[in-house]
Protein backbone atom coordinates (compact mmCIF):
# COMPACT_ATOMS: atom_id res chain seq x y z
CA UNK A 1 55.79 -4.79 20.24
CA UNK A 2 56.58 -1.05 19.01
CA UNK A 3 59.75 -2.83 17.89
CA UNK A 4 57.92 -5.26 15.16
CA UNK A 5 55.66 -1.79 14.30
CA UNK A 6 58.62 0.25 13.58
CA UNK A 7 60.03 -2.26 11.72
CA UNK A 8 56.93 -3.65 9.43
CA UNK A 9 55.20 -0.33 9.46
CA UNK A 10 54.48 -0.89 5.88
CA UNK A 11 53.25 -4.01 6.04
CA UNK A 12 50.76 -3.48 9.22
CA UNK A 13 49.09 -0.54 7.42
CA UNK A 14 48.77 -2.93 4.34
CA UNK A 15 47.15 -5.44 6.61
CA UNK A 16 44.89 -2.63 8.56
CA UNK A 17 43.70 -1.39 4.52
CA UNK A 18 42.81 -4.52 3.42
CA UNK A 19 41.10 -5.75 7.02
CA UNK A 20 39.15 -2.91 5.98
CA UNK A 21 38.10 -3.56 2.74
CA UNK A 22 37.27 -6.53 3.82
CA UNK A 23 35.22 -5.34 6.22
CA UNK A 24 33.11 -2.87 4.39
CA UNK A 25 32.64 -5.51 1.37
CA UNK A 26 31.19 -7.80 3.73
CA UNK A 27 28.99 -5.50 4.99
CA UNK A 28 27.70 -4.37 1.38
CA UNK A 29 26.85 -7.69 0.78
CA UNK A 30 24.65 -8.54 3.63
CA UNK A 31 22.92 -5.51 4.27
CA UNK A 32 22.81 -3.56 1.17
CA UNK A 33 22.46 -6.42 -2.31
CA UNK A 34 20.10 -8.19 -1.14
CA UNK A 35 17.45 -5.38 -1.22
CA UNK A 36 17.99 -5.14 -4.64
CA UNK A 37 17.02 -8.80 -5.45
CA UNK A 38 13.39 -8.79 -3.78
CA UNK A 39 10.32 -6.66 -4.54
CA UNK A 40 9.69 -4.01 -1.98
CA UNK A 41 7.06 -5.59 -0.22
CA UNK A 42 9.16 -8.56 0.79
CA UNK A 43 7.25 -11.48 1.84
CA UNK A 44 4.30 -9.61 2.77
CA UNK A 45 2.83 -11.07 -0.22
CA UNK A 46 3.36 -14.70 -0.14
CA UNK A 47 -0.32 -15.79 -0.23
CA UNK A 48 -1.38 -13.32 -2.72
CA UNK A 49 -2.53 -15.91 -4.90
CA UNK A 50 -5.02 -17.39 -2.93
CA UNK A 51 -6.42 -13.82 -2.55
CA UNK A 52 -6.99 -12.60 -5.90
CA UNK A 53 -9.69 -9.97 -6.50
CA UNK A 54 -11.17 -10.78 -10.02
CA UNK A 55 -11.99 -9.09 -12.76
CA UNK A 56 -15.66 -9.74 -12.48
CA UNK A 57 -16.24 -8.57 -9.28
CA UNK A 58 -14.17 -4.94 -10.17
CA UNK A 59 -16.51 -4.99 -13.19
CA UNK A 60 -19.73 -5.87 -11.09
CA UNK A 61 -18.62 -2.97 -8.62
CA UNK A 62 -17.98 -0.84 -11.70
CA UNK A 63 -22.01 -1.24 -13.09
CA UNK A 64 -23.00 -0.87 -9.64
CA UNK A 65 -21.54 2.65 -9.83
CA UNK A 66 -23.59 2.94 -13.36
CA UNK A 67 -26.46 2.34 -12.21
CA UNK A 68 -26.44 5.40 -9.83
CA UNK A 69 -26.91 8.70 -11.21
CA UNK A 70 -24.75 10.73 -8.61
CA UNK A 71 -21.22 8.58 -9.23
CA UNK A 72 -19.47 9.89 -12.09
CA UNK A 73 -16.53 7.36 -12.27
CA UNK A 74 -15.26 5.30 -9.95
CA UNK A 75 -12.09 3.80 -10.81
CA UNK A 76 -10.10 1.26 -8.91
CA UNK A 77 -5.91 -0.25 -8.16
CA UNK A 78 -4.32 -2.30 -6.11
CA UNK A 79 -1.12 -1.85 -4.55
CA UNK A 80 0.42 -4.17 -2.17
CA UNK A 81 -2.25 -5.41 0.04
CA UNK A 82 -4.25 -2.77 -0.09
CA UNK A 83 -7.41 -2.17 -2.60
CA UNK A 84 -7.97 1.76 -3.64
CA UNK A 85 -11.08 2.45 -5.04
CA UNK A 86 -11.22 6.49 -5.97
CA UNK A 87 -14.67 7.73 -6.58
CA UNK A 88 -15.73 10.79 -8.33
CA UNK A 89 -19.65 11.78 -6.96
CA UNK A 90 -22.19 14.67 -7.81
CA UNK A 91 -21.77 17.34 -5.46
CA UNK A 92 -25.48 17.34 -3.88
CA UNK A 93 -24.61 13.27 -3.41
CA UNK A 94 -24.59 13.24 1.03
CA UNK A 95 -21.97 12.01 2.86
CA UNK A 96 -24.13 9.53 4.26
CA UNK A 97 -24.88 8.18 0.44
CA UNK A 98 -21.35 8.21 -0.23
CA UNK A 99 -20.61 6.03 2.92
CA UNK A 100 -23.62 3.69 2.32
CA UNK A 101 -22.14 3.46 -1.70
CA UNK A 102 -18.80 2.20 0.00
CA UNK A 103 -20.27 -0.39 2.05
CA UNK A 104 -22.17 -1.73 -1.26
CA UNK A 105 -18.80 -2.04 -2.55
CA UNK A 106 -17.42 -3.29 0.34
CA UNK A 107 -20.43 -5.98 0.42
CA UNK A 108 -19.40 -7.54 -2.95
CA UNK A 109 -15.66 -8.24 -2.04
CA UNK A 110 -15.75 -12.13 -0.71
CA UNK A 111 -15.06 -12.04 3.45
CA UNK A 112 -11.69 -14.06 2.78
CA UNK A 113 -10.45 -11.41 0.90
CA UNK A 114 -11.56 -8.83 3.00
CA UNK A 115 -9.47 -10.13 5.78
CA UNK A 116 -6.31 -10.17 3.78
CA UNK A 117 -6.66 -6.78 1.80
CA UNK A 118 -6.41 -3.30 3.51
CA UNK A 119 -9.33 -1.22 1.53
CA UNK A 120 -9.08 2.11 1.13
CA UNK A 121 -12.34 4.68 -0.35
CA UNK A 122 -11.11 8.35 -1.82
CA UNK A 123 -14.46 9.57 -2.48
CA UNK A 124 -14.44 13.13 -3.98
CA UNK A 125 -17.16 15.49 -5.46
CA UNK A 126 -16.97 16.97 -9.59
CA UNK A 127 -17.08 20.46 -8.02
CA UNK A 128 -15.62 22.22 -4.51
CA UNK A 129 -17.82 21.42 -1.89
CA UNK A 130 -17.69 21.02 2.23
CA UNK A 131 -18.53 17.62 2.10
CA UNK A 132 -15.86 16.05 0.29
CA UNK A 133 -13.07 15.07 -0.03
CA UNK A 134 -14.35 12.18 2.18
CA UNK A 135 -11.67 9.10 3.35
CA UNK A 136 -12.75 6.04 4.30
CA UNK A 137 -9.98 2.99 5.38
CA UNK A 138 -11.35 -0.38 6.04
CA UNK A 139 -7.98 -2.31 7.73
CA UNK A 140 -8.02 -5.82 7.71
CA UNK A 141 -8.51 -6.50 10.97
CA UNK A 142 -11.83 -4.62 11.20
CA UNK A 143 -15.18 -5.46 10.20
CA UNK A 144 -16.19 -1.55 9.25
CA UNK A 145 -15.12 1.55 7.57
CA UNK A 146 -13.09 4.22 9.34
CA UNK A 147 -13.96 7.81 8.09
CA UNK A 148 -11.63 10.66 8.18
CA UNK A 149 -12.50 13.48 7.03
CA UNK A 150 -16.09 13.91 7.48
CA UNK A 151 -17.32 16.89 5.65
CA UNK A 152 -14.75 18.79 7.71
């Protein structure tokens, strides 16, 4: 054996180099191009369309949030499977208003949907206050909202 590597030295180092090469190109295309042809979420999203929130029910959420004097915007985006709704409040508006104002959002998303979508409530006051910022996460798999920071 060191016989035939002495004499086709030249010739196994060619062979180890392009073992090599073929090696790492083989391993560039499964693990690292095909991230680049899907979106990030992967197939998380495959049913999206049978879960679309509409337009009319952001906008009926929206003139809910008119209609009461202590929300100063509320504004709203989607990302993934997860519905954000940021919401800008007077700062003598209670934590306890704030939480029931979420639910009455909550309340006009359609149950189906509410299963499927993570929801997420950034509610924050126009001026500094120890109330607010106040988090609320709804997950898909519950049935209520989870508060984090609670006045605190």
């Amino acid at each position: 054996m060191k016989n035939i590597m002495k004499k086709h030295k030249k010739k196994v180092m060619i062979g180890i180099v392009i073992f090599t090469l073929i090696l790492l190109l083989s391993m560039m295309w499964l693990f690292i191009l095909p991230s680049f042809n899907g979106n990030k979420y992967g197939n998380r999203l495959k049913d999206e369309s049978k879960h679309k929130v509409s337009s009319k029910v952001i906008s009926k959420i929206k003139d809910k949030a008119k209609e009461n004097d202590s929300v100063i915007k509320i504004s709203y985006h989607k990302e993934g499977r997860v519905l954000n709704f940021t919401i800008n409040v007077d700062s003598n508006f209670g934590t306890n208003q704030a939480k029931e104002f979420a639910n009455n959002i909550l309340s006009e998303i359609s149950e189906e949907n509410q299963k499927y979508y993570d929801i997420q409530f950034f509610i924050d006051s126009d001026e500094d206050s120890e109330q607010y910022p106040l988090i609320g996460y709804k997950s898909k798999n519950s049935d209520s909202i989870k508060y984090g920071n609670v006045g605190e």
